[in-house]
N, C-alpha and C. Protein backbone atom coordinates (compact mmCIF):
# COMPACT_ATOMS: atom_id res chain seq x y z
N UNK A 1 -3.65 40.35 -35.30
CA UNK A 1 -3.28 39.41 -34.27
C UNK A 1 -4.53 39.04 -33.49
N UNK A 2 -5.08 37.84 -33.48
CA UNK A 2 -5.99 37.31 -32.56
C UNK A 2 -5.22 37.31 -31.15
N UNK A 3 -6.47 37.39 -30.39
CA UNK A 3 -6.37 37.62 -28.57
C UNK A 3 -6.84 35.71 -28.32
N UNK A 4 -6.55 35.27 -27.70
CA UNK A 4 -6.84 33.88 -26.61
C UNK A 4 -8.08 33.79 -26.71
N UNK A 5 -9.19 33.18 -26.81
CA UNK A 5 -10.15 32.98 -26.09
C UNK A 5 -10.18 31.73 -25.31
N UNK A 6 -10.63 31.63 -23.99
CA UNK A 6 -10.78 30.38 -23.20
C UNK A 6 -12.02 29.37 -23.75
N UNK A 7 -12.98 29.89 -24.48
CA UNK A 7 -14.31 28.99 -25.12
C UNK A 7 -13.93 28.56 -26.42
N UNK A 8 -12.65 28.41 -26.96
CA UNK A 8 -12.14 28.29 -28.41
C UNK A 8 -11.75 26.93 -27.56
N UNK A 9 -12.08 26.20 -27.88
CA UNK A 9 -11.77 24.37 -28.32
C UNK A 9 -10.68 24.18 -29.36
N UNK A 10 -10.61 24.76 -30.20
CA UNK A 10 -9.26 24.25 -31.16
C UNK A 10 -8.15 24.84 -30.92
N UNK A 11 -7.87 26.08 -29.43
CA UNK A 11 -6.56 26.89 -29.38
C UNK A 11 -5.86 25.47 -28.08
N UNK A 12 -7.20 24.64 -27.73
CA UNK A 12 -6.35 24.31 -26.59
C UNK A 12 -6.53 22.68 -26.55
N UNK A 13 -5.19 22.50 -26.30
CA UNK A 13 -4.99 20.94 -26.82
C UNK A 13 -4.41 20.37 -25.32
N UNK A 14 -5.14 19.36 -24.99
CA UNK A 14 -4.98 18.27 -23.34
C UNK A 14 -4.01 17.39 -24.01
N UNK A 15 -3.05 16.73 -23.52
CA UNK A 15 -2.58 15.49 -23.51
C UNK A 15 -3.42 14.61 -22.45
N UNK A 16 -3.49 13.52 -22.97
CA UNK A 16 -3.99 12.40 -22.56
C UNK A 16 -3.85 12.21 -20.88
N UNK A 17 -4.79 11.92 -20.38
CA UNK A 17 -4.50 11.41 -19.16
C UNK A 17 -3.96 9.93 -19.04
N UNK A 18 -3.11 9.64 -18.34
CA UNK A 18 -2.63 8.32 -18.13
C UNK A 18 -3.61 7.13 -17.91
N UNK A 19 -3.60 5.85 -18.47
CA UNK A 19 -4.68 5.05 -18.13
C UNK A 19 -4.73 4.94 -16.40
N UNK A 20 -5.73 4.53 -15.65
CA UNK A 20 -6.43 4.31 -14.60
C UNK A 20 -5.99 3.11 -14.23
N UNK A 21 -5.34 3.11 -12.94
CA UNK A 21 -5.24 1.57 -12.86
C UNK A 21 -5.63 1.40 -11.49
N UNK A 22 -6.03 0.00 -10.99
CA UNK A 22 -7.20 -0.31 -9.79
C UNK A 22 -5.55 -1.00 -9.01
N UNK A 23 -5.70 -1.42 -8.06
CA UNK A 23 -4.81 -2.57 -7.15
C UNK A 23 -5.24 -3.86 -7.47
N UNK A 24 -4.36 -4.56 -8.31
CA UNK A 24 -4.52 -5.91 -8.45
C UNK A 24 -5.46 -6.72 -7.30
N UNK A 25 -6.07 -7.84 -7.27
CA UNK A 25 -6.67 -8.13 -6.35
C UNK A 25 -5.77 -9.07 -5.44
N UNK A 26 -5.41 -9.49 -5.68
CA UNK A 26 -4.18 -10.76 -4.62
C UNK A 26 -3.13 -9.40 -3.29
N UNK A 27 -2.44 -8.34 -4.16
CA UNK A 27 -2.35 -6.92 -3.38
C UNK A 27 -3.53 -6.35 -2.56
N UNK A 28 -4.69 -6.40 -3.26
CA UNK A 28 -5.91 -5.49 -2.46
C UNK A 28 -5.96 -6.50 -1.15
N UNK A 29 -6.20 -7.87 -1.27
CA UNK A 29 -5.79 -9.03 -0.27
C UNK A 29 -5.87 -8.42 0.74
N UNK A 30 -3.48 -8.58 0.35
CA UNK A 30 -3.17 -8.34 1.47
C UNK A 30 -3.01 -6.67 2.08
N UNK A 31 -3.62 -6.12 1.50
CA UNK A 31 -3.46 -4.42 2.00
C UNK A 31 -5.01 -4.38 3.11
N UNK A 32 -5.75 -5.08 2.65
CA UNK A 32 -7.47 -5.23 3.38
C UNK A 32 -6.47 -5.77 4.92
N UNK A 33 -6.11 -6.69 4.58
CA UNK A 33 -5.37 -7.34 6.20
C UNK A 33 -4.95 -6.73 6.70
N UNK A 34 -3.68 -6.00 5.88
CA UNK A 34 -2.96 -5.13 7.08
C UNK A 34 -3.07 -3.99 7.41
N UNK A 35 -4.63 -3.91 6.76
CA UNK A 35 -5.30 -2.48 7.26
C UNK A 35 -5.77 -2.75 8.35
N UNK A 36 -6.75 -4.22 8.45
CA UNK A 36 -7.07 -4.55 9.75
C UNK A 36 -6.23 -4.71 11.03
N UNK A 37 -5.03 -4.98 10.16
CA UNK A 37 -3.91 -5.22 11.52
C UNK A 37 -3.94 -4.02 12.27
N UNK A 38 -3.87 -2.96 11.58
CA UNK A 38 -3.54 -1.61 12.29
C UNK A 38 -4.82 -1.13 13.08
N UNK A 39 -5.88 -1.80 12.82
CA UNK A 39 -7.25 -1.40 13.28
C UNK A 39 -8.07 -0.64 12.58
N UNK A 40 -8.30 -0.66 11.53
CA UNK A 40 -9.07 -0.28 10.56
C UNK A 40 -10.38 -1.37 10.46
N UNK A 41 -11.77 -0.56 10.60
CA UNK A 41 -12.97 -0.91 11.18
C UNK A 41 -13.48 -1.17 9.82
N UNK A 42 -13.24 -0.46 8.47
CA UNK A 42 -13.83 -0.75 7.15
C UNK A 42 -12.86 0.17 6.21
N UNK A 43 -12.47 -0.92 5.16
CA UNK A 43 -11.56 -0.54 4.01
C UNK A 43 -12.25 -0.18 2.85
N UNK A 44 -12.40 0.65 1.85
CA UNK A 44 -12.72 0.82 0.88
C UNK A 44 -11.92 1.24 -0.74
N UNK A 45 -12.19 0.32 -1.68
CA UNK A 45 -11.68 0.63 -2.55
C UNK A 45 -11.83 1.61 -2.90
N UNK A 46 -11.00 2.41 -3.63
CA UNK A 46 -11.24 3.38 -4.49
C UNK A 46 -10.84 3.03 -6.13
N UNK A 47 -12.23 2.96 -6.39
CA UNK A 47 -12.02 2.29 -8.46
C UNK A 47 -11.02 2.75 -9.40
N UNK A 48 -10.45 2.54 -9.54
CA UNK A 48 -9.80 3.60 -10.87
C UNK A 48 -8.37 4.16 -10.29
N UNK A 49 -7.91 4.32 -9.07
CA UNK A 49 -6.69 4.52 -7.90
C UNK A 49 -5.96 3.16 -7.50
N UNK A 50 -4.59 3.73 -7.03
CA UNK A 50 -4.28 2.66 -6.43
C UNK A 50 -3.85 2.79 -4.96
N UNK A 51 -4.82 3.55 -4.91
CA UNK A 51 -5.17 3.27 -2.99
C UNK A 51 -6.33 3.22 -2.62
N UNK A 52 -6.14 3.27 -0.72
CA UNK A 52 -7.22 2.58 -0.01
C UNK A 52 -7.78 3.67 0.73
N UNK A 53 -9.05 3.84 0.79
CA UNK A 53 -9.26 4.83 1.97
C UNK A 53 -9.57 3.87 3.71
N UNK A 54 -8.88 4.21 4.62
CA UNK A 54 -8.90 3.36 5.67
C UNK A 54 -9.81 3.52 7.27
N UNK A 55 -11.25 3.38 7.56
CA UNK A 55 -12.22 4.00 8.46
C UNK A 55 -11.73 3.69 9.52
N UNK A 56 -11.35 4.03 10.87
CA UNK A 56 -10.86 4.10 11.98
C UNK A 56 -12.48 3.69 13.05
N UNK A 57 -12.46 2.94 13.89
CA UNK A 57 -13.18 3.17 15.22
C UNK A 57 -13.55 4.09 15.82
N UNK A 58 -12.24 5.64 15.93
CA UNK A 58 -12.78 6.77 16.65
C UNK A 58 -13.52 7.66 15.45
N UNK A 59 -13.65 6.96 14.21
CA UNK A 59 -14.21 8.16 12.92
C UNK A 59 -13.03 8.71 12.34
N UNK A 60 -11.39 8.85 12.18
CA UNK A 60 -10.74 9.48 11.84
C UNK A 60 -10.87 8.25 10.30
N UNK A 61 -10.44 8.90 9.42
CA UNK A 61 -10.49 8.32 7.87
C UNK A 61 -8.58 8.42 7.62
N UNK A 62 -8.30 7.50 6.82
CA UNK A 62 -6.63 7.95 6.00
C UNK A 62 -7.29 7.56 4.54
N UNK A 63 -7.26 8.69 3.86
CA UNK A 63 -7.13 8.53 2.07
C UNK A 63 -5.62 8.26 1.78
N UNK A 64 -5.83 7.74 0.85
CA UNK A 64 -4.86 7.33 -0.55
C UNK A 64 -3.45 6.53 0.66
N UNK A 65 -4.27 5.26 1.15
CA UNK A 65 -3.29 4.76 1.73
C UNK A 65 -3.13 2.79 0.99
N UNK A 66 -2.01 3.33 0.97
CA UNK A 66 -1.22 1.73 0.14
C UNK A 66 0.39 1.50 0.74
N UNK A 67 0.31 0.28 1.30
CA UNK A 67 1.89 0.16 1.80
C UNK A 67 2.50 -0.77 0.94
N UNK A 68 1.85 -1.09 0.33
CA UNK A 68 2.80 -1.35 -1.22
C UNK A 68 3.60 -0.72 -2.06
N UNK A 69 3.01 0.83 -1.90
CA UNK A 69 3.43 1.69 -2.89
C UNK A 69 3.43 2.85 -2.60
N UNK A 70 3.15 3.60 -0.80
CA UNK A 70 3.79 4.67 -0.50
C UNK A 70 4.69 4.25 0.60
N UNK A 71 6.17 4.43 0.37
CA UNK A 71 6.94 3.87 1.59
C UNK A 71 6.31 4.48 3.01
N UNK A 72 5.84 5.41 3.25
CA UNK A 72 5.51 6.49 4.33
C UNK A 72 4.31 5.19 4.83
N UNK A 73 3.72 4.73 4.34
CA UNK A 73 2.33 4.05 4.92
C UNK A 73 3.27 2.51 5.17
N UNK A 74 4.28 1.82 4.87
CA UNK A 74 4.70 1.35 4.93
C UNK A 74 5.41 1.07 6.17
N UNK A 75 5.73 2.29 6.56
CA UNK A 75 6.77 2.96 7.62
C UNK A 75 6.22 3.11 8.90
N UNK A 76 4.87 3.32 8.67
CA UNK A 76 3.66 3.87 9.96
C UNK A 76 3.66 2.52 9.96
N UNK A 77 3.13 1.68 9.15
CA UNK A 77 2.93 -0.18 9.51
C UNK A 77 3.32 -0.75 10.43
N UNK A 78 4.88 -0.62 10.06
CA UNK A 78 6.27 -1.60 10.24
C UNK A 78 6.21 -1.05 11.91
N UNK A 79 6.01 0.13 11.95
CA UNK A 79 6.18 0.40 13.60
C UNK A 79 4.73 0.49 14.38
N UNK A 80 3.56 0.58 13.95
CA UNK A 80 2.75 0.42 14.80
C UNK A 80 2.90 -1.27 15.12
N UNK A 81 3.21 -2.07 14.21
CA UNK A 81 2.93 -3.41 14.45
C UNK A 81 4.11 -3.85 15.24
N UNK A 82 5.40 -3.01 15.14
CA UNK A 82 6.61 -3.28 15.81
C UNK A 82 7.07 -4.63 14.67
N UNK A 83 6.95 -4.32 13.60
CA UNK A 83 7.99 -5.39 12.51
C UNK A 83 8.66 -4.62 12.44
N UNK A 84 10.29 -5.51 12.15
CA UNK A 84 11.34 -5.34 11.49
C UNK A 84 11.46 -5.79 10.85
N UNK A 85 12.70 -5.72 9.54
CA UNK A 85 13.13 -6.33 8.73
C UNK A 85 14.60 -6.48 9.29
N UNK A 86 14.94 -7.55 8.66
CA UNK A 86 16.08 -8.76 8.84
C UNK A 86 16.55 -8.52 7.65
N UNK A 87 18.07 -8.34 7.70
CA UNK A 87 19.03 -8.76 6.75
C UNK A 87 19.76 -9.79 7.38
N UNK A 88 20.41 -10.74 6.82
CA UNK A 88 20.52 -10.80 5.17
C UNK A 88 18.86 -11.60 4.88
N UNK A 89 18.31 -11.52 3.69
CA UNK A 89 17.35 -12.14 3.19
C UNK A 89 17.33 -13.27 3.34
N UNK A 90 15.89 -14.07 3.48
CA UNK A 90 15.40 -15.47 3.41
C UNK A 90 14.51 -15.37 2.59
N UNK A 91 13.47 -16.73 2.78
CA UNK A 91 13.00 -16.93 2.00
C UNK A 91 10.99 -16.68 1.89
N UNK A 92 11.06 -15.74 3.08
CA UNK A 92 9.49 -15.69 3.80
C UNK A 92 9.48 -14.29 4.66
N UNK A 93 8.30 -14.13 4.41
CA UNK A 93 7.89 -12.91 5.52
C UNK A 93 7.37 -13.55 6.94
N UNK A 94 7.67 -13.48 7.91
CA UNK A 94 7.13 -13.99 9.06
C UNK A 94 6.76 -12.90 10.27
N UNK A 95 5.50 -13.34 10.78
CA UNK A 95 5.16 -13.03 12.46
C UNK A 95 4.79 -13.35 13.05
N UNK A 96 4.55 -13.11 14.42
CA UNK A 96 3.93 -14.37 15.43
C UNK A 96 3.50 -13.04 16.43
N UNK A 97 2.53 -13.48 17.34
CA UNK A 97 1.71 -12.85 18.30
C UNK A 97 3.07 -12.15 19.16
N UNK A 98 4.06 -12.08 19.42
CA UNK A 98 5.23 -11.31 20.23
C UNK A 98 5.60 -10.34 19.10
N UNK A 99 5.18 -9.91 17.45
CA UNK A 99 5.64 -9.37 16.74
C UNK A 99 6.73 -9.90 16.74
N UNK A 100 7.76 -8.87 16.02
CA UNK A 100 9.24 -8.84 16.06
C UNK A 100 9.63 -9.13 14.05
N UNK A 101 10.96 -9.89 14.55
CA UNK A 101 11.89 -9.57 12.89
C UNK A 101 10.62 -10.42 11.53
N UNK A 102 10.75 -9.52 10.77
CA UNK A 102 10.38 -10.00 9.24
C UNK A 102 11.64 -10.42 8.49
N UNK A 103 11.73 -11.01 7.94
CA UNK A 103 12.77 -11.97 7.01
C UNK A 103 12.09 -11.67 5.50
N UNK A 104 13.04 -10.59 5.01
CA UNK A 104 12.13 -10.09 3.24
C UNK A 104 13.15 -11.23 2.47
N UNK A 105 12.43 -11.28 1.70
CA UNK A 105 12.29 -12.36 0.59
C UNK A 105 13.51 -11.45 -0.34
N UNK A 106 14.30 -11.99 -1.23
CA UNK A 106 15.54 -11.26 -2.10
C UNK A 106 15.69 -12.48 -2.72
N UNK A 107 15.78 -12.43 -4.27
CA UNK A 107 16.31 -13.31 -5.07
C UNK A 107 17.00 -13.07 -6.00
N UNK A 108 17.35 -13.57 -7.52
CA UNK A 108 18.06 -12.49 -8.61
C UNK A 108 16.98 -12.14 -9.40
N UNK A 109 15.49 -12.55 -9.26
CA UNK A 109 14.74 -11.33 -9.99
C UNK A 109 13.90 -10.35 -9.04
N UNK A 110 14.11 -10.16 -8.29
CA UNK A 110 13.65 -9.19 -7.29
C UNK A 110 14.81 -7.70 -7.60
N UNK A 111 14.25 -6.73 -7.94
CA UNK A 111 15.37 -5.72 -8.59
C UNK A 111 15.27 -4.58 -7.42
N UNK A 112 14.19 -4.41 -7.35
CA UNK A 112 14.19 -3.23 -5.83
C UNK A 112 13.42 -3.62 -4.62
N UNK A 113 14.84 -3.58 -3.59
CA UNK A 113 14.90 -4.43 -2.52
C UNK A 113 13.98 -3.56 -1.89
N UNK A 114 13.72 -2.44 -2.04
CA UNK A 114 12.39 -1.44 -1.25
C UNK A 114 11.50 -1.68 -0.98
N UNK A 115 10.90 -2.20 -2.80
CA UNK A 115 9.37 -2.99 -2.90
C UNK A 115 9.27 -4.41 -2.10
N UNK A 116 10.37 -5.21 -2.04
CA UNK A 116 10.46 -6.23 -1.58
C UNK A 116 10.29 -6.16 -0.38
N UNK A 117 10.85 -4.81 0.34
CA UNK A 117 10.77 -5.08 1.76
C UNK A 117 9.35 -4.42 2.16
N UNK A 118 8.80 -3.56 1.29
CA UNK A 118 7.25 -3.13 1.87
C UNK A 118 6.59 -4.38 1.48
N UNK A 119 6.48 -5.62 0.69
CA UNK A 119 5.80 -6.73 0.59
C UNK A 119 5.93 -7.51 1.55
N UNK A 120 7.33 -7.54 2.14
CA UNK A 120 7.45 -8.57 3.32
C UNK A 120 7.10 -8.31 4.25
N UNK A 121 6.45 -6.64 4.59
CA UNK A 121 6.23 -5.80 5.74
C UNK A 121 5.01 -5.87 5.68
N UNK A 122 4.04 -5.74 4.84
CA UNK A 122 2.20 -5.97 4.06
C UNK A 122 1.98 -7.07 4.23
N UNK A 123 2.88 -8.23 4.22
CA UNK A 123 2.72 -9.59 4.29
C UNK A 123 2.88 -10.00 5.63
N UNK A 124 3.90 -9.70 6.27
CA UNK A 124 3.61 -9.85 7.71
C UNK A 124 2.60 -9.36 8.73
N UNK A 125 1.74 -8.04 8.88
CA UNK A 125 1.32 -7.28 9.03
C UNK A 125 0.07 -8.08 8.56
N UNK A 126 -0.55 -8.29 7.12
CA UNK A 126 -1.64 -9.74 6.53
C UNK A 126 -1.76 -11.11 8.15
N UNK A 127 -0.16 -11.46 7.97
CA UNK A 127 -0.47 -12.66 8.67
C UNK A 127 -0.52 -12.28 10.30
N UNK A 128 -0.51 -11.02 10.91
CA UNK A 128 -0.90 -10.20 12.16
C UNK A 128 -2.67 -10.23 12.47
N UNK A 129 -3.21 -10.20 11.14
CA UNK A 129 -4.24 -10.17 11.13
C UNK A 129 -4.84 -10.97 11.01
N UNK A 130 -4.50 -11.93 10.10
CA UNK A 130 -5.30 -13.45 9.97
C UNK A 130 -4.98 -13.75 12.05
N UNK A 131 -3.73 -14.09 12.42
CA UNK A 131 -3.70 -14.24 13.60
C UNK A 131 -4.53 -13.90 14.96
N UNK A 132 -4.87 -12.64 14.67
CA UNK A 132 -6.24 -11.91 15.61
C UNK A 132 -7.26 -12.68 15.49
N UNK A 133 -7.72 -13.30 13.77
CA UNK A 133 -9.28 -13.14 13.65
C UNK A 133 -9.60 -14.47 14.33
């Protein structure tokens, strides 16, 4: 009976790591904005991830932040900026300098109303920021 060795290459077999995927750029967009909305001093990609690391004014950093795609960063958004979402659905994300209701977008190919509503929340939060600059 052979014993294990850890320096034997042929006892030990990896499955593949999953391909690497970046944040589309039209998403990176609007995630750069509504990083600024929140006050984020400098955004940086991270290559090969699909998040953002986010530099703060007082020096505090947030890794692996995306409100596209972690509801939790989504959630911190929606209330630092004081958006809501509006039911029933329209046809636009909206905000204006008083904050207030977002209107998420819902159609019959929109399948999870979740993603829809962190887009209409990233998108409002985008146009918070164009509004400042």
């Amino acid at each position: 009976m052979s014993q294990w060795n850890p320096d034997d290459d042929d006892l030990i077999d990896e499955l593949p790591a999953p391909p690497r995927k970046s944040i589309p750029e039209a998403d990176r967009e609007l995630l750069h904005l509504a990083a600024r909305a929140i006050g984020a001093v400098r955004v940086d990609d991270v290559e090969g991830e699909q998040w953002l690391s986010l530099h703060f004014g007082d020096g505090t950093v947030a890794h692996g932040w995306n409100a596209l795609l972690f509801y939790s960063d989504t959630f911190e958004l929606a209330v630092q900026l004081r958006i809501k979402p509006s039911w029933p659905f329209t046809e636009e994300a909206h905000a204006d300098d008083s904050y207030g209701t977002v209107h998420i977008e819902q159609s019959d190919d929109v399948g999870d109303v979740k993603a829809a509503t962190a887009r209409a929340i990233v998108r409002a939060a985008a146009e918070i920021a164009k509004q400042r600059a």
